[in-house]
Protein backbone atom coordinates (compact mmCIF):
# COMPACT_ATOMS: atom_id res chain seq x y z
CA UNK A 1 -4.80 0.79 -7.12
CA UNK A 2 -1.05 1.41 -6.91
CA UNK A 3 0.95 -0.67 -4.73
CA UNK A 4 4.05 0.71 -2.86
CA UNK A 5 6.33 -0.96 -0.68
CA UNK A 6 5.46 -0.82 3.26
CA UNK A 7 9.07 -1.01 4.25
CA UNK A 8 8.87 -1.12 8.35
CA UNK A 9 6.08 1.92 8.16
CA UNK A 10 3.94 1.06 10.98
CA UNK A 11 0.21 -0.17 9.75
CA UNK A 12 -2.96 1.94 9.30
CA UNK A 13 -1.44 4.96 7.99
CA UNK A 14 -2.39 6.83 5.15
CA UNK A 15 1.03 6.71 3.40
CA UNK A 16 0.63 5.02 0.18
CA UNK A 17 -2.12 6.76 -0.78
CA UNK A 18 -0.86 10.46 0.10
CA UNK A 19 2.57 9.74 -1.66
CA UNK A 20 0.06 8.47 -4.47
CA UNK A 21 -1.96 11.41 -4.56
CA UNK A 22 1.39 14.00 -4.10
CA UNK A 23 2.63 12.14 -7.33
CA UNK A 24 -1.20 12.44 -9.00
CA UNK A 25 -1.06 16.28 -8.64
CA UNK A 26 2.79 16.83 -9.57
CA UNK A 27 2.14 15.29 -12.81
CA UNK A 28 -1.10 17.03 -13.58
CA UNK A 29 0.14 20.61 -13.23
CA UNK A 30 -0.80 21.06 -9.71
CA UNK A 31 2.76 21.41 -8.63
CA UNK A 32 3.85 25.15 -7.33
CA UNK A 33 7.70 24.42 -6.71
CA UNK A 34 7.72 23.07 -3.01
CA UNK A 35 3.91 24.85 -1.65
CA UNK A 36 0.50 22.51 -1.55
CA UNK A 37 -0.18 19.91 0.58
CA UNK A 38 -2.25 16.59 0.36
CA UNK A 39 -3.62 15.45 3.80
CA UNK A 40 -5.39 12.43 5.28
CA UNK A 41 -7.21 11.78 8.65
CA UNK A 42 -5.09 9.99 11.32
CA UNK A 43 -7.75 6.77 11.47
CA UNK A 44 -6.65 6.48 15.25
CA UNK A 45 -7.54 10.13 16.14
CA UNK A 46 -4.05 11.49 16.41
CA UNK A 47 -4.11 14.61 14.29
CA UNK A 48 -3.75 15.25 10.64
CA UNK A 49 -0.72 12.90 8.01
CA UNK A 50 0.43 15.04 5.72
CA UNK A 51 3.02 16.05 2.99
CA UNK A 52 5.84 17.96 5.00
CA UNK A 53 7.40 21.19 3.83
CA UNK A 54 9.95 21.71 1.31
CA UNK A 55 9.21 18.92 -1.04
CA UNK A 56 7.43 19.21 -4.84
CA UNK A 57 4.31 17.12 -5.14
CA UNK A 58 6.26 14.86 -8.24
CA UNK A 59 9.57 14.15 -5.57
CA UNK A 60 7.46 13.25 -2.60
CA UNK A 61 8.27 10.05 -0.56
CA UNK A 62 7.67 8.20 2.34
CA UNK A 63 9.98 9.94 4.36
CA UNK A 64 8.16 13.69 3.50
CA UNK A 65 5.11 12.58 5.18
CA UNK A 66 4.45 13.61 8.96
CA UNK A 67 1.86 12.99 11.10
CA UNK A 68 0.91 16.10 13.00
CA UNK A 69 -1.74 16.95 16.09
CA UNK A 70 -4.36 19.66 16.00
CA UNK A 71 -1.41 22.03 17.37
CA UNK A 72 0.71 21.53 14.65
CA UNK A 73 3.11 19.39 16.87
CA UNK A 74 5.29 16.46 15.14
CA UNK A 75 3.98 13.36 16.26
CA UNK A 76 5.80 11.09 13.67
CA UNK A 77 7.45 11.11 10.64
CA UNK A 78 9.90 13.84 9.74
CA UNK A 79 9.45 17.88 9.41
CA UNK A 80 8.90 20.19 9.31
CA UNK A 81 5.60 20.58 8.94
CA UNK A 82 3.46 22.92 6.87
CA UNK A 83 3.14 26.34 7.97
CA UNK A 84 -0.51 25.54 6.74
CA UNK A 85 -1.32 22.90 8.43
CA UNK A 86 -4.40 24.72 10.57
CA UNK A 87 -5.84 24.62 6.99
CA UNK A 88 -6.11 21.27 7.40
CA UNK A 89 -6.71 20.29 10.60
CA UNK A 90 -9.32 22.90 11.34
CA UNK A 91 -11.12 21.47 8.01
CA UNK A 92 -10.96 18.48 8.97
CA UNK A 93 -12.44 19.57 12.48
CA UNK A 94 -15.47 20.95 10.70
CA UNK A 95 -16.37 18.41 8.37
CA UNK A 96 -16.32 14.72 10.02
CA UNK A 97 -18.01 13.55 6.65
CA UNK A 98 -14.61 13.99 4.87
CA UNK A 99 -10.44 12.66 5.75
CA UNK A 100 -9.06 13.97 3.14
CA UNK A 101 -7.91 18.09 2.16
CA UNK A 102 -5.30 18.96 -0.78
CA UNK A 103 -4.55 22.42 -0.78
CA UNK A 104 -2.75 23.94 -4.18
CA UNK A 105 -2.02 26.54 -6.32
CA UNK A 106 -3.43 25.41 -9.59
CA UNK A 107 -2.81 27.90 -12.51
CA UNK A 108 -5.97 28.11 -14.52
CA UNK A 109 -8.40 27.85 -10.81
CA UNK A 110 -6.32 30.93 -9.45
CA UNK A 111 -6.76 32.80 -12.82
CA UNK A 112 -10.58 32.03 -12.93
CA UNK A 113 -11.12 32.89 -9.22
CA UNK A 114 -9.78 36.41 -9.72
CA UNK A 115 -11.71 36.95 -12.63
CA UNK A 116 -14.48 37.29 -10.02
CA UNK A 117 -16.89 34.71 -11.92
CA UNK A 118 -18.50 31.67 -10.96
CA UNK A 119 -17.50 28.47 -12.07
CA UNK A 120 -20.76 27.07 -14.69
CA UNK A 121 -21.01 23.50 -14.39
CA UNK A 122 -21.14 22.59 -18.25
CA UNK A 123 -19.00 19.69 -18.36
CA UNK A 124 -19.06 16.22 -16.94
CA UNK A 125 -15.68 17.08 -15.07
CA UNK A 126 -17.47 19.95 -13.65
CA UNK A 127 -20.59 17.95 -12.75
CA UNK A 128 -19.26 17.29 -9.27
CA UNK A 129 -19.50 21.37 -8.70
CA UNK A 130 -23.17 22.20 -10.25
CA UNK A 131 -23.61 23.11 -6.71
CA UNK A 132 -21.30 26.10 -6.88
CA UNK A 133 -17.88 26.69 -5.58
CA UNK A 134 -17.49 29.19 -3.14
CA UNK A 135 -14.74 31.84 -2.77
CA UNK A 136 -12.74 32.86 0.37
CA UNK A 137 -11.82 36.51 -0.35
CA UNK A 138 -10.14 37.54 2.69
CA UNK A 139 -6.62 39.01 1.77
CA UNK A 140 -4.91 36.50 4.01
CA UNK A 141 -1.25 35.61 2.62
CA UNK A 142 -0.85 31.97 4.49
CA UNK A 143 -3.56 30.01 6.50
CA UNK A 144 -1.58 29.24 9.58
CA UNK A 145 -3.53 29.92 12.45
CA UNK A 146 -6.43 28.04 14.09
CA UNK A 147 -8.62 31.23 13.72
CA UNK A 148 -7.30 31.70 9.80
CA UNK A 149 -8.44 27.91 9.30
CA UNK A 150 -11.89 28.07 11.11
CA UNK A 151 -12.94 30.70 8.29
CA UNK A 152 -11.45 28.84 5.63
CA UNK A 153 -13.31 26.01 6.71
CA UNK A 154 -16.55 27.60 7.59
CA UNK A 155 -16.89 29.38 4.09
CA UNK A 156 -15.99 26.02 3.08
CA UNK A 157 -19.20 24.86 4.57
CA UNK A 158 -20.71 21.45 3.00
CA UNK A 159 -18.87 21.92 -0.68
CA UNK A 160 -16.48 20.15 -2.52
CA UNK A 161 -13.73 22.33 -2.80
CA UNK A 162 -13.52 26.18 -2.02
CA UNK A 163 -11.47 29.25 -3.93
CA UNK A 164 -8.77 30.97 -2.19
CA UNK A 165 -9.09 33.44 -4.26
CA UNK A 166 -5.12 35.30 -5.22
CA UNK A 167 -3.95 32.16 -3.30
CA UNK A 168 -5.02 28.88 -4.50
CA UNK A 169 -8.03 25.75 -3.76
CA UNK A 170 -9.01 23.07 -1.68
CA UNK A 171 -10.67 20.08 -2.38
CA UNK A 172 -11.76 17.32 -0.20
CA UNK A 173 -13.16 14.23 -0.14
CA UNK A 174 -14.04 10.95 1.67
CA UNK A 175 -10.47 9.79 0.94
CA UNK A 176 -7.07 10.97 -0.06
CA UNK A 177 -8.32 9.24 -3.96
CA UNK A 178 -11.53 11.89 -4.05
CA UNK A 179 -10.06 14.31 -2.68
CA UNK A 180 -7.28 14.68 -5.30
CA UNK A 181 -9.40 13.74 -8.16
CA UNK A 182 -11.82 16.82 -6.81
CA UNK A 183 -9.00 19.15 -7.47
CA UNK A 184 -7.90 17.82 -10.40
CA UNK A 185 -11.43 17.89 -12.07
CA UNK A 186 -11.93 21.15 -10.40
CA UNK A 187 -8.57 22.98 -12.70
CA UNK A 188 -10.06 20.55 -15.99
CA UNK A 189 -13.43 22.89 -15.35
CA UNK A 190 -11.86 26.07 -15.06
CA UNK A 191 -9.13 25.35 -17.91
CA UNK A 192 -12.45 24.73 -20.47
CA UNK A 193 -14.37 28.01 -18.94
CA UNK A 194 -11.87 29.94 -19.84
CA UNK A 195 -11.25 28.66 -23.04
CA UNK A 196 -15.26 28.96 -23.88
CA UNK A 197 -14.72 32.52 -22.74
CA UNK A 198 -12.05 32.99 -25.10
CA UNK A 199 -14.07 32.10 -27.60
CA UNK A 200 -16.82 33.95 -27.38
CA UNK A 201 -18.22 32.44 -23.98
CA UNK A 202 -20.56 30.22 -22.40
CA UNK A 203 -24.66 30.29 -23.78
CA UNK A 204 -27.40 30.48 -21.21
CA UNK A 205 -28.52 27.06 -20.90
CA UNK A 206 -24.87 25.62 -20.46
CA UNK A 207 -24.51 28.54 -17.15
CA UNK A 208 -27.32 26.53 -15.35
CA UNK A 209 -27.57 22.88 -16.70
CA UNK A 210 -29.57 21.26 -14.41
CA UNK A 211 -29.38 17.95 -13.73
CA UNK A 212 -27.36 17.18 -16.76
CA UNK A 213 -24.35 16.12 -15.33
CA UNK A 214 -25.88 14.31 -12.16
CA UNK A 215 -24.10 11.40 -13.04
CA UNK A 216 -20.85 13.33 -11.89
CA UNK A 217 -21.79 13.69 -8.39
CA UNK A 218 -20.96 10.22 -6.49
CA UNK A 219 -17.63 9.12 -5.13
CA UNK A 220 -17.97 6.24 -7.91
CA UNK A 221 -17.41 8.76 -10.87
CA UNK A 222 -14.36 10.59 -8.97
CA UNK A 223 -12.91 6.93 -8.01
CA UNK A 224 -12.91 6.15 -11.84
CA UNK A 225 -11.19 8.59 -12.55
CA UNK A 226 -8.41 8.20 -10.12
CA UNK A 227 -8.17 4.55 -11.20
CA UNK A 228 -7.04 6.16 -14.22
CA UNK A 229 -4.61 9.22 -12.97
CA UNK A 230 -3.01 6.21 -11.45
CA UNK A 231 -2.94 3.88 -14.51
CA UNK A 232 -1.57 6.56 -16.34
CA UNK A 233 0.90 7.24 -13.58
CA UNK A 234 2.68 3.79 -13.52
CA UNK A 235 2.68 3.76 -17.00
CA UNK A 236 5.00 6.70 -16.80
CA UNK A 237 7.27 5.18 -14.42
């Protein structure tokens, strides 16, 4: 895994691996000038880390990330804060199973969501979805209320990731790595079904493929892949 430099952060935070992540999504066409957020579970119960406002997921840094309570207040690190940020605490709040939400604006997931389809599961980077992705349809501009984020994160329910549909996704995980290689995987999968429907679209058997892609479903495959993203990433400089 990528090693950064502590400098005099204090210990068990979730820095490295959110500036990691931020830098994952920037260079994988996740970026939406300054908007999306990558977000990790404070492991002593303070609130929500997270990437603060006004910075592109490719320029992000130690000093962009802020650790935040469930009322949005700035506990440490520097602001401001997300207007979003109920997004991810009130996900968080739901689903003690995960620490990890991104929220972006991924080009060919926002074009697929408003085609009104479901996303078909006939790739191994769309194995971790054969159990559907759902859509949050409400015309809702920014989540930035408590109440805004509770929906969100109940039509969220158990899934991977979730459709904001004319807005953007979420993905989460067990950790920040999961969690960004869910969204990642989750844009590869809607990139190919729309090329298949460009070209003539997707047969029967490939809309409901079983357990075909089974293998797809563990944190093992996902963590693979983000081995990689971050290979790939150093390599670049």
């Amino acid at each position: 895994m990528r090693t950064l430099a502590t400098d005099n952060r204090p210990p068990k935070t979730p820095f490295a691996d959110i500036v990691t992540g931020c830098h994952v999504l920037g260079t994988d066409d996740h970026g939406d000038p300054v908007w999306g957020h990558v977000s990790a579970r404070d492991p002593e119960g303070r609130g929500v880390w997270l990437k603060s406002g006004g910075r592109g997921f490719d320029e992000v840094s130690y000093e962009d990330i802020a650790l935040v309570d469930h009322d949005g207040a700035l506990v440490a690190g520097s602001g401001p804060p997300p207007r979003e940020y109920p997004l991810h605490t009130e996900v968080l709040r739901a689903r003690p199973d995960i620490d990890s939400v991104v929220h972006c604006h991924p080009p060919y997931s926002i074009a697929l969501a408003a085609t009104g389809q479901p996303l078909y599961a006939f790739s191994n980077g769309a194995g971790p979805f054969a159990g559907g992705v759902p859509r949050y349809e409400e015309p809702v501009g920014l989540v930035q209320t408590a109440e805004l984020g509770a929906a969100v994160a109940d039509r969220l329910g158990d899934a991977r990731a979730l459709f904001l549909v004319g807005h953007g996704i979420i993905a989460v995980g067990s950790t920040v790595a999961t969690a960004v290689t869910t969204a990642i995987l989750l844009e590869r999968a809607c990139r190919l079904q729309i090329l298949a429907a460009s070209a003539g679209g997707i047969t029967p058997e490939l809309r409901n493929p079983g357990k075909r892609y089974v293998h797809a479903e563990s944190d093992g495959y996902l963590l693979r892949t983000w081995d990689y993203l971050v290979r790939r990433l150093d390599a670049a400089g």
